[in-house]
PDB file of N, CA and C in Angstrom:
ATOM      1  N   UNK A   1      -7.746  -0.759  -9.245  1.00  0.00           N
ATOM      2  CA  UNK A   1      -7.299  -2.135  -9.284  1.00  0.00           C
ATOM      3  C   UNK A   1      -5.854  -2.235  -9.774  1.00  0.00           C
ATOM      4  N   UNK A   2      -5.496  -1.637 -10.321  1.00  0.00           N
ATOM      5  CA  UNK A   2      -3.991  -1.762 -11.368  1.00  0.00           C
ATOM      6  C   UNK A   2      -3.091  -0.916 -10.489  1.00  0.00           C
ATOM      7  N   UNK A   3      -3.541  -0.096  -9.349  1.00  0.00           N
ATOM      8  CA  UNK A   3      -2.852   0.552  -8.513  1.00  0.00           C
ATOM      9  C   UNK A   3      -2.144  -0.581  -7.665  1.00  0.00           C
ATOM     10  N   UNK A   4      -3.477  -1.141  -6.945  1.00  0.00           N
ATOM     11  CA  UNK A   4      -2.958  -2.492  -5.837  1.00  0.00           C
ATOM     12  C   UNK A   4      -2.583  -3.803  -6.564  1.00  0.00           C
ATOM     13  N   UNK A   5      -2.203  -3.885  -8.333  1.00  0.00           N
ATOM     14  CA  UNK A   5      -1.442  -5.106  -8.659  1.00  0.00           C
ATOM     15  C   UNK A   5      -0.084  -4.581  -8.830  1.00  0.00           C
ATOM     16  N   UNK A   6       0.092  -3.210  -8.952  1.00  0.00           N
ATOM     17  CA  UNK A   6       1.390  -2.727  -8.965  1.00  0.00           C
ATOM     18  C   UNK A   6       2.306  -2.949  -7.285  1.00  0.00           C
ATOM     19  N   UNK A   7       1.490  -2.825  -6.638  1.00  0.00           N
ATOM     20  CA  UNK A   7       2.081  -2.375  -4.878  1.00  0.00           C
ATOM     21  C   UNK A   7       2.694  -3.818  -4.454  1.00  0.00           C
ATOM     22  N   UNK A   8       1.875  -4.922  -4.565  1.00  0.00           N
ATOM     23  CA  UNK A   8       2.986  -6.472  -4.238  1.00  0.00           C
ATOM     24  C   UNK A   8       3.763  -6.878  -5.179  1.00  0.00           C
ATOM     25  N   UNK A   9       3.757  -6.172  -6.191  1.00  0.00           N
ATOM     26  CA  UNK A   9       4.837  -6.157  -7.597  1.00  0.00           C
ATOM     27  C   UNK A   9       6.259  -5.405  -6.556  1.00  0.00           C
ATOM     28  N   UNK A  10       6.388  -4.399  -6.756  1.00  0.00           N
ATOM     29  CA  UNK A  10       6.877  -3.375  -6.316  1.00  0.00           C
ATOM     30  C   UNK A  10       7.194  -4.055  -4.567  1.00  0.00           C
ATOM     31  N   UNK A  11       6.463  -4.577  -4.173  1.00  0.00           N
ATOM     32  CA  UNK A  11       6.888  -4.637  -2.275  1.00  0.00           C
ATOM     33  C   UNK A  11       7.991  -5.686  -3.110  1.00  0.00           C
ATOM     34  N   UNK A  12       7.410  -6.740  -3.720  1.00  0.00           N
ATOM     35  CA  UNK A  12       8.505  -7.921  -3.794  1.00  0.00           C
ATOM     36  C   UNK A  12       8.924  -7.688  -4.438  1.00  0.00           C
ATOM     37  N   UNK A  13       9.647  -6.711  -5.070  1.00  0.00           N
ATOM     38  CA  UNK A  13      10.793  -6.339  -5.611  1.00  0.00           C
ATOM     39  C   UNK A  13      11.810  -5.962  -4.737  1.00  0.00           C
ATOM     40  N   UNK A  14      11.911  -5.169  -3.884  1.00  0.00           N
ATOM     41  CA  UNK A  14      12.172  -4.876  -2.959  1.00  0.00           C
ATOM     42  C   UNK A  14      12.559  -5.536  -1.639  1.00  0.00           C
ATOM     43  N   UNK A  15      11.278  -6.464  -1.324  1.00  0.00           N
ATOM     44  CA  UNK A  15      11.794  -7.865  -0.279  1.00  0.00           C
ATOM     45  C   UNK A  15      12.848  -8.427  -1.552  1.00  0.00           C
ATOM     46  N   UNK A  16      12.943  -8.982  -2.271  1.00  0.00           N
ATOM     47  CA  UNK A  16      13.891  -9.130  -2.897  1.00  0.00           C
ATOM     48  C   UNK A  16      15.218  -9.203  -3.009  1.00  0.00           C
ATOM     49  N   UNK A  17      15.388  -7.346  -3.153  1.00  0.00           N
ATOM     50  CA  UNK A  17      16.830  -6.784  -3.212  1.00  0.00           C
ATOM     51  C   UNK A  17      17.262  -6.487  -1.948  1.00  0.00           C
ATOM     52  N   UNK A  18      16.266  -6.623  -0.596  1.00  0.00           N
ATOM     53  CA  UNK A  18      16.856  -6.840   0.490  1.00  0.00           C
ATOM     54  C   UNK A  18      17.100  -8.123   1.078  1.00  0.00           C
ATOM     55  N   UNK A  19      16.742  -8.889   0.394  1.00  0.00           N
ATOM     56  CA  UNK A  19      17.291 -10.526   0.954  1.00  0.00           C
ATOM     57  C   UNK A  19      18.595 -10.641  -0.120  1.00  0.00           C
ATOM     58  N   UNK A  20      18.679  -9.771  -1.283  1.00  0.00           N
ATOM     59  CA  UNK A  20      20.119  -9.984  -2.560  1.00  0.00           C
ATOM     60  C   UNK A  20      21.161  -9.305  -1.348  1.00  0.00           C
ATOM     61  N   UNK A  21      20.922  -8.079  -0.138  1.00  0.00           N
ATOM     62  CA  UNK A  21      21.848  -7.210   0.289  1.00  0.00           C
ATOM     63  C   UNK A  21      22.230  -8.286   1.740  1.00  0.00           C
ATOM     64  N   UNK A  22      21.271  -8.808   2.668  1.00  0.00           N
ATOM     65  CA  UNK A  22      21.830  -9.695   3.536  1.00  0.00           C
ATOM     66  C   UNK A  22      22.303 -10.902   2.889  1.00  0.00           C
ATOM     67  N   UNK A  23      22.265 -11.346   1.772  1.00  0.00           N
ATOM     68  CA  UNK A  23      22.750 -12.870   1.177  1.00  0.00           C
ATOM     69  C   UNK A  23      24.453 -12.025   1.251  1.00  0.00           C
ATOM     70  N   UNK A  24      24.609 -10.944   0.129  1.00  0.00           N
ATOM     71  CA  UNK A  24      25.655 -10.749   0.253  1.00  0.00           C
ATOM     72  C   UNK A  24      26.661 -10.025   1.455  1.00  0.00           C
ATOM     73  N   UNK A  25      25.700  -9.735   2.505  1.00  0.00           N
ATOM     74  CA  UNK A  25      26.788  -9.675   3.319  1.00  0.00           C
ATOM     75  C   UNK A  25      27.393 -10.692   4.007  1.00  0.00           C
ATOM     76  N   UNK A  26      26.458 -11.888   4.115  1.00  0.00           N
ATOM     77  CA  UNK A  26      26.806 -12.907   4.922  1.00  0.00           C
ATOM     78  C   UNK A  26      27.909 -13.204   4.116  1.00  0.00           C
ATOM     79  N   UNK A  27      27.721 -13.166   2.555  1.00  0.00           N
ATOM     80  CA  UNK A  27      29.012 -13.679   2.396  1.00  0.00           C
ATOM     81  C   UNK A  27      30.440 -12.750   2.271  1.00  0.00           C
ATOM     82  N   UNK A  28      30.008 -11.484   1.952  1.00  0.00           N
ATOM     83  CA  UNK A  28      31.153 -10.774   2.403  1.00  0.00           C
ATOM     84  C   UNK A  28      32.063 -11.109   3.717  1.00  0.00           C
ATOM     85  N   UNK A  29      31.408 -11.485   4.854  1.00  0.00           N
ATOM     86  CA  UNK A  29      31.641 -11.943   5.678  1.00  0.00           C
ATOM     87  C   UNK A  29      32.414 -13.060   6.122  1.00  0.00           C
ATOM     88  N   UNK A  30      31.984 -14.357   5.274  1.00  0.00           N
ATOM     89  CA  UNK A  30      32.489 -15.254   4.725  1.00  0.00           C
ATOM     90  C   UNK A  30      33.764 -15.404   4.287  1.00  0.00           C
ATOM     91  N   UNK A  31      33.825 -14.636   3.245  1.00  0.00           N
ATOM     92  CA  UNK A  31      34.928 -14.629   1.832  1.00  0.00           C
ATOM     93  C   UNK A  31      36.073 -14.015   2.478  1.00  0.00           C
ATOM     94  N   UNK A  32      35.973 -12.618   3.068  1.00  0.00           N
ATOM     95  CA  UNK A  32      36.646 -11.561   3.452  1.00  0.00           C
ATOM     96  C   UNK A  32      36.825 -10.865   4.030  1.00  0.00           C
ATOM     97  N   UNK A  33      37.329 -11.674   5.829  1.00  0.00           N
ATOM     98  CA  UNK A  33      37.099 -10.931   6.677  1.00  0.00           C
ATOM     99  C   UNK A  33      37.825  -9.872   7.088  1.00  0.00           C
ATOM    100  N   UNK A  34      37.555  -8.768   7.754  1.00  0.00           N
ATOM    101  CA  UNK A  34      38.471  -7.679   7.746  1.00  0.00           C
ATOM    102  C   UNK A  34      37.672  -6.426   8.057  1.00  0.00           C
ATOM    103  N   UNK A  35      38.683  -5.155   8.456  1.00  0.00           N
ATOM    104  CA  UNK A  35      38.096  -4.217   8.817  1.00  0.00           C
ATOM    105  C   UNK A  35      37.323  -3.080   7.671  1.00  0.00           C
ATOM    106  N   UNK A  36      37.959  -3.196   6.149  1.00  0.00           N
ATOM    107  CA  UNK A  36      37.244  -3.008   5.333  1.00  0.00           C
ATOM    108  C   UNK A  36      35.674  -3.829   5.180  1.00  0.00           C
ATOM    109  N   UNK A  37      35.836  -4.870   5.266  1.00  0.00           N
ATOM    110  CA  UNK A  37      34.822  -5.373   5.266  1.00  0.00           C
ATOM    111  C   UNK A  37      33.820  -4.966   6.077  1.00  0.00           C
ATOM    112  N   UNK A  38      34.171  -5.028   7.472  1.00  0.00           N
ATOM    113  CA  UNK A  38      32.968  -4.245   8.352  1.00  0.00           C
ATOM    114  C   UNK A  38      33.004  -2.835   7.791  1.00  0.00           C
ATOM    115  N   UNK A  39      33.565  -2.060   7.318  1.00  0.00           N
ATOM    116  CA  UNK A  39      32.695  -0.897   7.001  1.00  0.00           C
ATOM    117  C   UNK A  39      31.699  -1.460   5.484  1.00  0.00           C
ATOM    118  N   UNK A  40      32.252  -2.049   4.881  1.00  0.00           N
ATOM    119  CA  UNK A  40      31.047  -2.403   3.647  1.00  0.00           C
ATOM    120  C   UNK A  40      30.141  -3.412   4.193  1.00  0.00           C
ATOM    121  N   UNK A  41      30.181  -3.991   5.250  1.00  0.00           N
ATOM    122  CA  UNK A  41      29.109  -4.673   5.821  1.00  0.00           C
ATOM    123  C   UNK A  41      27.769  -3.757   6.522  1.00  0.00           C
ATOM    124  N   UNK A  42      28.814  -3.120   6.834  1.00  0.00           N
ATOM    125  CA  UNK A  42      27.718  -1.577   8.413  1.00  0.00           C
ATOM    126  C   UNK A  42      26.950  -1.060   6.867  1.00  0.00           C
ATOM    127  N   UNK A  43      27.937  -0.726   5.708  1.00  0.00           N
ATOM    128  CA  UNK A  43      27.118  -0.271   4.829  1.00  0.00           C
ATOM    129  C   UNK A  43      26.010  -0.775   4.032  1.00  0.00           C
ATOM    130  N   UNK A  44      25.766  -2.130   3.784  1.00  0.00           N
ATOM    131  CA  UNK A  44      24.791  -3.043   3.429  1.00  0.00           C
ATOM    132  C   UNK A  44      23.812  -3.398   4.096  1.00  0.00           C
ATOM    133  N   UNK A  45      24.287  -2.991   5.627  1.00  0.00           N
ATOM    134  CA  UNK A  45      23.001  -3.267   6.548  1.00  0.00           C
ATOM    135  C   UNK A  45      22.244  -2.027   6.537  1.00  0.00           C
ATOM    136  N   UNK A  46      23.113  -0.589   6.312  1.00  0.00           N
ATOM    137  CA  UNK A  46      22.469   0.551   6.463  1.00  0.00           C
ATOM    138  C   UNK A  46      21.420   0.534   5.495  1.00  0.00           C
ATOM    139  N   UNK A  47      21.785   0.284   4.039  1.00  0.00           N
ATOM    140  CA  UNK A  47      20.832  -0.071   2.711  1.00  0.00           C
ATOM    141  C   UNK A  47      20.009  -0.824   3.024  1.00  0.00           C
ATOM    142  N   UNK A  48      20.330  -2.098   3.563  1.00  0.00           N
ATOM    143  CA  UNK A  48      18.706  -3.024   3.961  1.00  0.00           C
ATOM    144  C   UNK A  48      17.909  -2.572   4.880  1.00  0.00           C
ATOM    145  N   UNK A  49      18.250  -1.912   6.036  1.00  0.00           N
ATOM    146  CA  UNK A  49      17.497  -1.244   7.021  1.00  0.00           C
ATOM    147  C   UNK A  49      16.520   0.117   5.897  1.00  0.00           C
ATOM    148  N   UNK A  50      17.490   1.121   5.229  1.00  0.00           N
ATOM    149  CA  UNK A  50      16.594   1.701   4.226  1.00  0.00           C
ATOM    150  C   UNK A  50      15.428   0.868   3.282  1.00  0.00           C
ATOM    151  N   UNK A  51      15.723   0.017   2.559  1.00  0.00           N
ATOM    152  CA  UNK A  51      15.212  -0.634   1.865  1.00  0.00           C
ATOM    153  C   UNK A  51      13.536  -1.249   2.899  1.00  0.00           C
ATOM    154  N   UNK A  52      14.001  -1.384   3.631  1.00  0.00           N
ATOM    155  CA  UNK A  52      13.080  -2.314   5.029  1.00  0.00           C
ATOM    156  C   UNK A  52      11.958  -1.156   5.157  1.00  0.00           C
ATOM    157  N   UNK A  53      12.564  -0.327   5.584  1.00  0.00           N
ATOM    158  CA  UNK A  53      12.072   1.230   5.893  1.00  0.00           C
ATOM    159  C   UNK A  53      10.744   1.857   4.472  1.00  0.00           C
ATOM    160  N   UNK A  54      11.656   1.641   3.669  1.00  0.00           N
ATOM    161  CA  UNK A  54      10.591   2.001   2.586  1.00  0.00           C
ATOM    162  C   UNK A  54       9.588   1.262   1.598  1.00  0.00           C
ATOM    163  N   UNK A  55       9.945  -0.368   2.195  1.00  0.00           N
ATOM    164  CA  UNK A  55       9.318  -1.305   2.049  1.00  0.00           C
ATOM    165  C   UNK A  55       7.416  -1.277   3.128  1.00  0.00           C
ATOM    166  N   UNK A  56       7.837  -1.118   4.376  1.00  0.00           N
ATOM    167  CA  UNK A  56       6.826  -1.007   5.231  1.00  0.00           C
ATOM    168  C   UNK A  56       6.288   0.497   4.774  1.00  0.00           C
ATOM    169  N   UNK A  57       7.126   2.052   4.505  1.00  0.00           N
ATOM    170  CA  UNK A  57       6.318   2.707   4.324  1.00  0.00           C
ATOM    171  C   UNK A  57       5.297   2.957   3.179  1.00  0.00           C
ATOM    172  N   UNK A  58       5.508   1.620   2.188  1.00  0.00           N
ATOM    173  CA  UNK A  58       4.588   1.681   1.180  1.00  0.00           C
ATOM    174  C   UNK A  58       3.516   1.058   1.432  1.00  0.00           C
ATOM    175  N   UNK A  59       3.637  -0.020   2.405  1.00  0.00           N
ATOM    176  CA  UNK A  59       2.585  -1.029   2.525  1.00  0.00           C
ATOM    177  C   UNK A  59       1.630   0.198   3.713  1.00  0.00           C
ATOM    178  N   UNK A  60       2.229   1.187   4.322  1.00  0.00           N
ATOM    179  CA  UNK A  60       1.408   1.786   4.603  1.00  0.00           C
ATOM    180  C   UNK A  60       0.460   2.955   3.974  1.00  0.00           C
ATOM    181  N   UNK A  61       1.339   3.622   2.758  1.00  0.00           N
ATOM    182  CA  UNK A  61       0.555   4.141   1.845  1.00  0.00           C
ATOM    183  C   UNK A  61      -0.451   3.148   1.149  1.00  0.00           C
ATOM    184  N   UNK A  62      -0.159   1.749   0.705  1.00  0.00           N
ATOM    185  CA  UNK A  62      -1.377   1.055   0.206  1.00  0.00           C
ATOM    186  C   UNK A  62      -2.464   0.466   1.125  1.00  0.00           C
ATOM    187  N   UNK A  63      -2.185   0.452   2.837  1.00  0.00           N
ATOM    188  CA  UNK A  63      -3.096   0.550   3.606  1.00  0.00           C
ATOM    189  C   UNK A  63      -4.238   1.779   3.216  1.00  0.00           C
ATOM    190  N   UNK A  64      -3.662   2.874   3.670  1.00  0.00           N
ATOM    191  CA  UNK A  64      -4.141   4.483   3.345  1.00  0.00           C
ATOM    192  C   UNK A  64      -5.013   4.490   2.173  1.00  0.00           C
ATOM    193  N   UNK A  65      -4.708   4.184   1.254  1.00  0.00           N
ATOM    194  CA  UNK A  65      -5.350   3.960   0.127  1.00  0.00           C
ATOM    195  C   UNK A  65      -6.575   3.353   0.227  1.00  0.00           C
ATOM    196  N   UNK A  66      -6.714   1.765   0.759  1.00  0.00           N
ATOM    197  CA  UNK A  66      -7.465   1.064   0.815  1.00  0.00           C
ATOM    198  C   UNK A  66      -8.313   1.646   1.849  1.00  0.00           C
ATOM    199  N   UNK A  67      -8.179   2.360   2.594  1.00  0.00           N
ATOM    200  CA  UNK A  67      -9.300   2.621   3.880  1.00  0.00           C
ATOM    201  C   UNK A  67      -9.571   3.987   3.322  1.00  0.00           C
ATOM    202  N   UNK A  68      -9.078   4.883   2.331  1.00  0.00           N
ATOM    203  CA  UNK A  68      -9.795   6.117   1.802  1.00  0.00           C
ATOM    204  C   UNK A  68     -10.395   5.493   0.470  1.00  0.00           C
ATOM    205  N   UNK A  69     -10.436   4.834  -0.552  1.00  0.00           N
ATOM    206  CA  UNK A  69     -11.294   3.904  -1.241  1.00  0.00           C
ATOM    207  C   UNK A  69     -12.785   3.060  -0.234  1.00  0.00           C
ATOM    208  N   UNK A  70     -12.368   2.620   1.042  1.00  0.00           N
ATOM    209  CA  UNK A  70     -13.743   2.153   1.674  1.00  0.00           C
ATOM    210  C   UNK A  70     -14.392   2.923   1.828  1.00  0.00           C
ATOM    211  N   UNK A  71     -14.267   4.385   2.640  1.00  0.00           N
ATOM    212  CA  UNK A  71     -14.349   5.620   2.897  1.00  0.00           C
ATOM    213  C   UNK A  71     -15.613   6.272   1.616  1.00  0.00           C
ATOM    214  N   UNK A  72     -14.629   6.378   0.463  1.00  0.00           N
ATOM    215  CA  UNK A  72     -15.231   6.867  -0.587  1.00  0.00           C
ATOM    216  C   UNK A  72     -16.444   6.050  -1.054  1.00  0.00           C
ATOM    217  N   UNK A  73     -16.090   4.939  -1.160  1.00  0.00           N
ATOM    218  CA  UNK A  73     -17.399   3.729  -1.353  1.00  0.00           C
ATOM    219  C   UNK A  73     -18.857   3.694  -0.920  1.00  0.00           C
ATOM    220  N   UNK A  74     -18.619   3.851   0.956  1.00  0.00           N
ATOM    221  CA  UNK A  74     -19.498   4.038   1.542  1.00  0.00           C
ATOM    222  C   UNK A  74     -20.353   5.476   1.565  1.00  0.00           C
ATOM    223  N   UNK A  75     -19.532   6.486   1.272  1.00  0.00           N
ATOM    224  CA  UNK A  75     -20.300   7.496   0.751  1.00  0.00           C
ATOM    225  C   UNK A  75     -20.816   7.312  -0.078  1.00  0.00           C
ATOM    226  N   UNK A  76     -20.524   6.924  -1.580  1.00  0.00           N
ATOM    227  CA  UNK A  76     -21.098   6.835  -2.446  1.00  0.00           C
ATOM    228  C   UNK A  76     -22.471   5.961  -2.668  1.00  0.00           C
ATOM    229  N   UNK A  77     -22.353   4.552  -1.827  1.00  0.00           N
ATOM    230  CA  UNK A  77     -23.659   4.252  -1.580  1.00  0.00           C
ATOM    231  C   UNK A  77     -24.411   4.924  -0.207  1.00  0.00           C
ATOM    232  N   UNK A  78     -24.434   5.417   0.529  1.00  0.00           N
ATOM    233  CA  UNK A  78     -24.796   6.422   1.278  1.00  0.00           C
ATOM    234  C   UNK A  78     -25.729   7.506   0.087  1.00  0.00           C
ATOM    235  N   UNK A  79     -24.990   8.352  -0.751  1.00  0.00           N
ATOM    236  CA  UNK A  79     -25.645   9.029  -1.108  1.00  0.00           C
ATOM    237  C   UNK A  79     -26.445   8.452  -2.845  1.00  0.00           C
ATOM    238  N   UNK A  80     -26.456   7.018  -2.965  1.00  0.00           N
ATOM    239  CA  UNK A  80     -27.220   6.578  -3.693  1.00  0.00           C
ATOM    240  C   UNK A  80     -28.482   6.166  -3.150  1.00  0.00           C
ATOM    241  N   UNK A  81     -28.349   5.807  -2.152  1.00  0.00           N
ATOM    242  CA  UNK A  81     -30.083   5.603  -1.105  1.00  0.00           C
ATOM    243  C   UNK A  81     -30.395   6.640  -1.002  1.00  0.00           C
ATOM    244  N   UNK A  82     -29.750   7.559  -0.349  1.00  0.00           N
ATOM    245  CA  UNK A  82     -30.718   8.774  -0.725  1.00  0.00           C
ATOM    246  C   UNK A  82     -31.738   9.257  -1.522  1.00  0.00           C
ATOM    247  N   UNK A  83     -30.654   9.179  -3.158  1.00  0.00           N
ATOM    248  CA  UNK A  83     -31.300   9.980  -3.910  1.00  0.00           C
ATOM    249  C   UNK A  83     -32.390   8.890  -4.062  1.00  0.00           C
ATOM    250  N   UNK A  84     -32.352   7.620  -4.172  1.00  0.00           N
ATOM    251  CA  UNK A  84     -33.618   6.580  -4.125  1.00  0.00           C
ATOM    252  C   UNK A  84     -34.501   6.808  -3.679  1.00  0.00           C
ATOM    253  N   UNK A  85     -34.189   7.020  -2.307  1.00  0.00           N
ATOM    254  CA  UNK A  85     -35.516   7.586  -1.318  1.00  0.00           C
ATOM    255  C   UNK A  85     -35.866   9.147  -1.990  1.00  0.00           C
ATOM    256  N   UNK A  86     -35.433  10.194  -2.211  1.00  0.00           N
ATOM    257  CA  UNK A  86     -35.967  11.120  -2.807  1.00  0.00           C
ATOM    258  C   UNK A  86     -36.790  10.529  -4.218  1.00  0.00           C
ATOM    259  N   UNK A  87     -36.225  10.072  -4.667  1.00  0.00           N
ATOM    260  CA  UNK A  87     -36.777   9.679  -5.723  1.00  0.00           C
ATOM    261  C   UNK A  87     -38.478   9.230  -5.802  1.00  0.00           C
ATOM    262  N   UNK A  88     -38.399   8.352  -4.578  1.00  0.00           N
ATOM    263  CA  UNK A  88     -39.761   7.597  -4.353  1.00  0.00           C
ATOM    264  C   UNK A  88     -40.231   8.758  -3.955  1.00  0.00           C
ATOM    265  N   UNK A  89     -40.045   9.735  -2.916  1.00  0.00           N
ATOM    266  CA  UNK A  89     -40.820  10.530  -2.341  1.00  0.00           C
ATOM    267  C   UNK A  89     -41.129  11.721  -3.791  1.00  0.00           C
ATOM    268  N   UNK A  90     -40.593  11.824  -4.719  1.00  0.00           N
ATOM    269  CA  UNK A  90     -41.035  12.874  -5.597  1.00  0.00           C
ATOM    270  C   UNK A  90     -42.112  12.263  -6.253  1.00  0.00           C
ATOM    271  N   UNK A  91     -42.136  10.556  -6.442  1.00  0.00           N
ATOM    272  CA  UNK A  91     -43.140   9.960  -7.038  1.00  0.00           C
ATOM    273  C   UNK A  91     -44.162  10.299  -5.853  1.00  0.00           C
ATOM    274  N   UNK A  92     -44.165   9.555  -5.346  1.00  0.00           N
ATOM    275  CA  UNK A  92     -45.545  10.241  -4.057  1.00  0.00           C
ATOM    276  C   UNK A  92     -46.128  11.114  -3.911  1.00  0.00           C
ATOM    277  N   UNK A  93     -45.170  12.525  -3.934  1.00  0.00           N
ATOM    278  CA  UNK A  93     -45.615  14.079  -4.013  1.00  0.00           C
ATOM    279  C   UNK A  93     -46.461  14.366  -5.219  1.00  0.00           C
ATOM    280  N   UNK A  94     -46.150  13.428  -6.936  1.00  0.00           N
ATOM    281  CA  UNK A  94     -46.392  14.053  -7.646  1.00  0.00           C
ATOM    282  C   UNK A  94     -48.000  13.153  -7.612  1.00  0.00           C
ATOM    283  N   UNK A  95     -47.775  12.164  -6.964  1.00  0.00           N
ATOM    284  CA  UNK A  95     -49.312  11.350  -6.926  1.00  0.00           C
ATOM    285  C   UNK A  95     -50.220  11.454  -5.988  1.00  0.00           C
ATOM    286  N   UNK A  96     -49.796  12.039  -5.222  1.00  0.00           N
ATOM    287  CA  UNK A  96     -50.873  13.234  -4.618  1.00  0.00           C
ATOM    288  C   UNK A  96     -51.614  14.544  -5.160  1.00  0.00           C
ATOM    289  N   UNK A  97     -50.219  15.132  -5.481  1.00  0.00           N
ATOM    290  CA  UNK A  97     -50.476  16.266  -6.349  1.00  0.00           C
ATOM    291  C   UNK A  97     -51.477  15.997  -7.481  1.00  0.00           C
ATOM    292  N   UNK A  98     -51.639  14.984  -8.348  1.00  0.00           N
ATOM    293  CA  UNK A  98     -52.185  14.601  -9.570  1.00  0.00           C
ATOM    294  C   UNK A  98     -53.756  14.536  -8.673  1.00  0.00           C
ATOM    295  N   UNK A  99     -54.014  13.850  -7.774  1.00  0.00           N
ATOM    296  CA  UNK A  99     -55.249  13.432  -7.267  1.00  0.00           C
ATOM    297  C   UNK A  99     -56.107  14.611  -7.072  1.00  0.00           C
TER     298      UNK A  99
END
């Protein structure tokens, strides 16, 4: 649980500092136009495109997560009926056996 309150902590941190990197280019843009500028612009987009990039590849590790947690779950009740049903059947065996 404290795994997946950390992960939309952490995504929106991130959506965040990539809406702080397009706010400021628009206004770089704005303020100071010029050929310096397009290279620190190309460079702010390169960072938000990263940022973007490792934004989605987390939400796919906390996908991953969540479908190997269902995974694990369903085994685990899987092999709790089991042992139930063994269970009953050792009672049975032994109440035969007793007779």
């Amino acid at each position: 649980m404290a795994s997946s309150a950390r992960t939309p902590r952490r995504s929106a941190k991130l959506a965040l500092l990539l809406s702080v990197l397009v706010a400021s280019t628009s206004l770089t843009v704005i303020l100071r136009p010029g050929a310096a500028v397009a290279d620190q612009v190309a460079s702010l987009k390169a960072q938000a495109t990263t940022l973007s990039q490792q934004l989605i590849e987390e939400q796919l590790q906390g996908d991953a997560y969540q479908q190997q947690y269902s995974v694990i779950t369903a085994k685990i009740a899987a092999g709790t009926a089991t042992i139930a049903q063994l269970d009953r059947q050792i009672v049975t065996d032994q109440q035969v056996i007793t007779r």
